[in-house]
N, C-alpha and C. Protein backbone atom coordinates (compact mmCIF):
# COMPACT_ATOMS: atom_id res chain seq x y z
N UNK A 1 155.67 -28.79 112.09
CA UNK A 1 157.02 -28.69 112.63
C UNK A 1 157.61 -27.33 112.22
N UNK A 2 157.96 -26.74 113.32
CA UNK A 2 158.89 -25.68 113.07
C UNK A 2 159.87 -25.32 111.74
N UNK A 3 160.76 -26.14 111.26
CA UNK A 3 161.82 -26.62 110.12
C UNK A 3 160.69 -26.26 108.92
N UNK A 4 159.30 -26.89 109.16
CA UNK A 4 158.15 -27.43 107.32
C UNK A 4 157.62 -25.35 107.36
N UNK A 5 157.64 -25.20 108.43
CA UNK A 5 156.83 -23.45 108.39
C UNK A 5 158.15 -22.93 107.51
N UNK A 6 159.18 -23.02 107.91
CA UNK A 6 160.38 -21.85 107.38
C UNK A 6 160.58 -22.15 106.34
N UNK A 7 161.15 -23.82 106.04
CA UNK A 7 161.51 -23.85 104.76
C UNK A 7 160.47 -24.96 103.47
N UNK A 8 159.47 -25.11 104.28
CA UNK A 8 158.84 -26.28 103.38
C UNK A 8 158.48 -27.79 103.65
N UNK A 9 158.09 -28.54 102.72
CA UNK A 9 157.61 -29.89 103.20
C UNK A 9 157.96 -30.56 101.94
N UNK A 10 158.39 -30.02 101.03
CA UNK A 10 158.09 -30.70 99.87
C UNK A 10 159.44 -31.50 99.52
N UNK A 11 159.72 -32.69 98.22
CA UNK A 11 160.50 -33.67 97.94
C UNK A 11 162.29 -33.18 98.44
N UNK A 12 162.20 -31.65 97.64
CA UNK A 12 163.41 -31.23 97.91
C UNK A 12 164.19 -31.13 99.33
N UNK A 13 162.99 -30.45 100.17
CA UNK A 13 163.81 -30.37 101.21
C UNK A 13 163.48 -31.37 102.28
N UNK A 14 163.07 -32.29 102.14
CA UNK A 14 163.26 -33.88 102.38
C UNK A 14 164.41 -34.02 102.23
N UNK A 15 165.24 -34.04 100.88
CA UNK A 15 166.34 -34.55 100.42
C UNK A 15 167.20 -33.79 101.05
N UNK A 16 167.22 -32.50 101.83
CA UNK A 16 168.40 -31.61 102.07
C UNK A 16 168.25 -32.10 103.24
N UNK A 17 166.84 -32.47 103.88
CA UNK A 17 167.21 -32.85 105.58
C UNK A 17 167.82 -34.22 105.55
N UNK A 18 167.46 -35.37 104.93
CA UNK A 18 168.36 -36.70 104.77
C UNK A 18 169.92 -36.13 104.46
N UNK A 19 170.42 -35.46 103.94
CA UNK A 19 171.44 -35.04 103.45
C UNK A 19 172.18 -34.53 104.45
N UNK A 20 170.88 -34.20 105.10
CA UNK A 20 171.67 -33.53 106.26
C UNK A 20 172.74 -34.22 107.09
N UNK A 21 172.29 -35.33 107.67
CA UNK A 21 172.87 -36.68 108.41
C UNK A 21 174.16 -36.97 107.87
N UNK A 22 174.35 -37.08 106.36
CA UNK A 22 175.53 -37.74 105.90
C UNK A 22 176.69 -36.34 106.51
N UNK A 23 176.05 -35.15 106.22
CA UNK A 23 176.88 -34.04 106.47
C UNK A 23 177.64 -34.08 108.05
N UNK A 24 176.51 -34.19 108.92
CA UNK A 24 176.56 -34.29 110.13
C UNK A 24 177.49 -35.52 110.26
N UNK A 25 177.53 -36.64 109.56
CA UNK A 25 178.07 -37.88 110.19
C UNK A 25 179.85 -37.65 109.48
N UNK A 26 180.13 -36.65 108.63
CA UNK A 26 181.42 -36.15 108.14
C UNK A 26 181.74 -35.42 108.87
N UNK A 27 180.97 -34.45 109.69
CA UNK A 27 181.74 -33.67 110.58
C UNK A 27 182.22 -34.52 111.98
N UNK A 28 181.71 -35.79 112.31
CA UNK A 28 181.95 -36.59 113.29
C UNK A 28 183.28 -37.23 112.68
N UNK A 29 183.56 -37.56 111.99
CA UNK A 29 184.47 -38.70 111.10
C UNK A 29 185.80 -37.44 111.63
N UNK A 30 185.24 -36.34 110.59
CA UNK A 30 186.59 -35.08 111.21
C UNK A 30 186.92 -35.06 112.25
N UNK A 31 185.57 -34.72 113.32
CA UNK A 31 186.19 -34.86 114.64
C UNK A 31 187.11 -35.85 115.12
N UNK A 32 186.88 -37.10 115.00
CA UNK A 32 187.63 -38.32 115.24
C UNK A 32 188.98 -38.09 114.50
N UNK A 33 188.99 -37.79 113.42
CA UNK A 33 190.24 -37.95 112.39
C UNK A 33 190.95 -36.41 113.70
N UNK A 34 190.69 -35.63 113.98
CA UNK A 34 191.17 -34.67 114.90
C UNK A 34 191.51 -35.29 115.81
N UNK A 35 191.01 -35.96 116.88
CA UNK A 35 190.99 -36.46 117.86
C UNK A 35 192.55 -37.19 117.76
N UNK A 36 192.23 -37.88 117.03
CA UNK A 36 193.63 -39.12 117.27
C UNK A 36 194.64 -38.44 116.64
N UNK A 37 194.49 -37.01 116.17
CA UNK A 37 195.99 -36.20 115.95
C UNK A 37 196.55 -36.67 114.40
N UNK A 38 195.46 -37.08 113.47
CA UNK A 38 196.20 -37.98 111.99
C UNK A 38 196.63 -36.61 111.02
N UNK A 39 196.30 -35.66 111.42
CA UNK A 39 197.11 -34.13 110.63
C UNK A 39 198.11 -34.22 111.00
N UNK A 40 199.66 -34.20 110.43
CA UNK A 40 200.69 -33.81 110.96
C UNK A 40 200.80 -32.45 111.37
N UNK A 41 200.13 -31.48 110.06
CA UNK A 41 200.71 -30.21 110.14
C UNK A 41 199.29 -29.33 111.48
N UNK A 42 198.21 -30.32 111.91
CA UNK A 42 197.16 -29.36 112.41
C UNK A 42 197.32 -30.79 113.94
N UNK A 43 198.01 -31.62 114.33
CA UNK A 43 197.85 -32.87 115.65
C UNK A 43 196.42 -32.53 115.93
N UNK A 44 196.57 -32.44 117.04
CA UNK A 44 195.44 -32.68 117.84
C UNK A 44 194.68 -31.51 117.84
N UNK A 45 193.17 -31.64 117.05
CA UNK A 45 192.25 -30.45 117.11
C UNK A 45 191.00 -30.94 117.74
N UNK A 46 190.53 -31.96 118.29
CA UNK A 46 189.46 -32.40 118.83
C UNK A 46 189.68 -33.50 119.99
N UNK A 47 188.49 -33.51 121.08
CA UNK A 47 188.41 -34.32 122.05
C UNK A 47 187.62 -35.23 121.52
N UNK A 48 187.66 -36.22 122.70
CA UNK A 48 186.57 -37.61 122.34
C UNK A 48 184.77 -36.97 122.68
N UNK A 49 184.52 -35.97 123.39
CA UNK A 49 184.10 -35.22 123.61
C UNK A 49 183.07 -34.45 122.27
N UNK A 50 184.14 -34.12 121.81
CA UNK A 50 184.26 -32.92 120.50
C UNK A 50 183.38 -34.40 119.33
N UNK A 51 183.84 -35.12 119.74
CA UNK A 51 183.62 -36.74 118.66
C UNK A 51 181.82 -36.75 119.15
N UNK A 52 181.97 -37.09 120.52
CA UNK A 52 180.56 -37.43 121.07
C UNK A 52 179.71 -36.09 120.57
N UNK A 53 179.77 -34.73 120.90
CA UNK A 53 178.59 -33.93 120.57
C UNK A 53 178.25 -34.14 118.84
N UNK A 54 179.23 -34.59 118.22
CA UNK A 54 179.60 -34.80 116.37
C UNK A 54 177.85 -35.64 116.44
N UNK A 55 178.67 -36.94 117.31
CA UNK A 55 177.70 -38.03 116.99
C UNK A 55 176.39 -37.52 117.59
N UNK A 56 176.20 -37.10 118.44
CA UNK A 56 174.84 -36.51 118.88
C UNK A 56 174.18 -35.67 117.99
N UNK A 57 174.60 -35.06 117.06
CA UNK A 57 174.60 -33.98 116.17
C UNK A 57 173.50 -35.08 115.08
N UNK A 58 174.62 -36.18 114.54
CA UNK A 58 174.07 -36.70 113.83
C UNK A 58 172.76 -37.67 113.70
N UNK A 59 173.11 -38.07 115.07
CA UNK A 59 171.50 -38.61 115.70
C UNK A 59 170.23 -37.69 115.68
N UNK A 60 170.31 -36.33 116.18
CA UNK A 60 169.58 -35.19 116.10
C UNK A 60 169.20 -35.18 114.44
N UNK A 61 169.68 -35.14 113.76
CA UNK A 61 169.43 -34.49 112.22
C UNK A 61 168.99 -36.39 111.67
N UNK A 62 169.06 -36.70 112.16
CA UNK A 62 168.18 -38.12 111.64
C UNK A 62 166.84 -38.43 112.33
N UNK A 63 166.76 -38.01 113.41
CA UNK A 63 165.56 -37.15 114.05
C UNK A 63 164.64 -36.61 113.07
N UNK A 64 165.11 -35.67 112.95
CA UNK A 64 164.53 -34.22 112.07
C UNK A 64 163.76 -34.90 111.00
N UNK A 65 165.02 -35.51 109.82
CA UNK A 65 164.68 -36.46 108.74
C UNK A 65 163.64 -37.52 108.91
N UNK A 66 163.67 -38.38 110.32
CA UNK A 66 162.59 -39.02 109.75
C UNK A 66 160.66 -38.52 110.57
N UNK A 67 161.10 -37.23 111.69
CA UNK A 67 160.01 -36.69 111.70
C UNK A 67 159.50 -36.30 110.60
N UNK A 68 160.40 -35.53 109.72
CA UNK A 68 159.93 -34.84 108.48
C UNK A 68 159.20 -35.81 107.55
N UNK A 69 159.46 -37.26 107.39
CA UNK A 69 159.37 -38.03 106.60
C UNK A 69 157.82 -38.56 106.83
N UNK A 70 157.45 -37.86 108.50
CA UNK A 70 155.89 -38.76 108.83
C UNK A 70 156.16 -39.78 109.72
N UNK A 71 156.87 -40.00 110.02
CA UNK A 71 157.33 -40.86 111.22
C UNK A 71 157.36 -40.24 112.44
N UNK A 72 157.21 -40.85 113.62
CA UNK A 72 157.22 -40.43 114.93
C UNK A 72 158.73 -41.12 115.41
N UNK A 73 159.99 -40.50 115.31
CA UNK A 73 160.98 -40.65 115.93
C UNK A 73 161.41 -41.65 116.95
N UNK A 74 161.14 -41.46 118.03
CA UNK A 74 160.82 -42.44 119.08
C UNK A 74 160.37 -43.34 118.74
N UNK A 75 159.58 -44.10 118.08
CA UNK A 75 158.79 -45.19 117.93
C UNK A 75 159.46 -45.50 116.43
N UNK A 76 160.11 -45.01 115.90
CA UNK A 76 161.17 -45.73 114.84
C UNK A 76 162.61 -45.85 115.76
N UNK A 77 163.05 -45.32 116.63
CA UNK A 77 164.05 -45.88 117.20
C UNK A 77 163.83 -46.95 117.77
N UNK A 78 162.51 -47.35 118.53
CA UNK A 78 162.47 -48.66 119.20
C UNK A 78 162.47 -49.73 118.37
N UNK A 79 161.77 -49.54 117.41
CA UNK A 79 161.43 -50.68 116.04
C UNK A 79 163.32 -50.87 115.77
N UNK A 80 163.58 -49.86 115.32
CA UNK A 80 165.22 -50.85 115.12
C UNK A 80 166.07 -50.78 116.05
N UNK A 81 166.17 -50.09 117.32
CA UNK A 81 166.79 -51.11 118.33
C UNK A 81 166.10 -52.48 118.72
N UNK A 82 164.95 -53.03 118.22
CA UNK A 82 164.86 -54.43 118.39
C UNK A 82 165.26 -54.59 117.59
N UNK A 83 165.06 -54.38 116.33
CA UNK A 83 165.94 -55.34 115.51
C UNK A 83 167.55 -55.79 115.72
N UNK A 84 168.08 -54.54 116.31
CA UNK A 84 169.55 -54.79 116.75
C UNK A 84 169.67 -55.31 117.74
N UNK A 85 168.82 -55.50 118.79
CA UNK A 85 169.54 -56.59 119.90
C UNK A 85 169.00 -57.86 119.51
N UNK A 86 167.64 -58.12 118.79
CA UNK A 86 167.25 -59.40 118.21
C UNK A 86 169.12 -59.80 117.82
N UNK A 87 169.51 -59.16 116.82
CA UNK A 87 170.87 -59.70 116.51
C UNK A 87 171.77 -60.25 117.22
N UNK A 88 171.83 -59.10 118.20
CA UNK A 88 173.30 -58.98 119.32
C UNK A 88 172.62 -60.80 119.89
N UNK A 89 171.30 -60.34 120.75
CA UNK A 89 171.35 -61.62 121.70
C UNK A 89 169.75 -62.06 121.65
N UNK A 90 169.57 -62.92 120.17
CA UNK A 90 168.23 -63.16 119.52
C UNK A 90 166.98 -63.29 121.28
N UNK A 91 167.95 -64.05 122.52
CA UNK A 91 167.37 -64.43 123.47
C UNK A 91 166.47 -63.42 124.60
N UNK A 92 167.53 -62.07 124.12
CA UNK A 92 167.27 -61.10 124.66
C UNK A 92 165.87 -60.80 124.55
N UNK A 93 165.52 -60.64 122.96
CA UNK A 93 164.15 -59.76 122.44
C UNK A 93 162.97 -60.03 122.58
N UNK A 94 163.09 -61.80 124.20
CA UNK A 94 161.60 -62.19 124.33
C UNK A 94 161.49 -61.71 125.80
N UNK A 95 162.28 -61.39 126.59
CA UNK A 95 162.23 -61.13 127.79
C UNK A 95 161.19 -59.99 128.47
């Protein structure tokens, strides 16, 4: 992977790409906290928009993390979106 040539493969920067996500998922939280205008002195600095690329952001960098980790991305998203609609609608996950 592109990311393991530049900066490595090893424990540390594992931990900076997981790290990454929480970062990414604070800059979404901001966006939102923008969005609905909760600054008095800064209202409205973000769209719902501005929210959605946040969250895409953070999906992307959890990507990264668990390619990096040896996982194939795609095929860990399907594994726990079944688990989550098993939840939503147990009836769903035999169809």
């Amino acid at each position: 992977m592109w990311l393991d040539a530049s900066n490595g493969h090893d424990d540390h920067q594992l931990t900076l790409r997981i790290l990454k996500v929480t970062e990414e998922a604070g800059e979404a939280a901001t966006a939102w906290y923008g969005a609905l205008g909760n600054n008095p002195r800064k209202g409205m600095t973000h769209t719902r928009h501005d929210v959605a690329l946040e969250l895409a952001d953070v999906a992307l960098a959890a990507f990264v993390a668990i390619k990096s980790l040896g996982f194939d991305p795609a095929a860990t998203l399907r594994e726990c979106s079944t688990k989550v609609i098993e939840r939503l609608d147990p009836d769903q996950s035999h169809e």
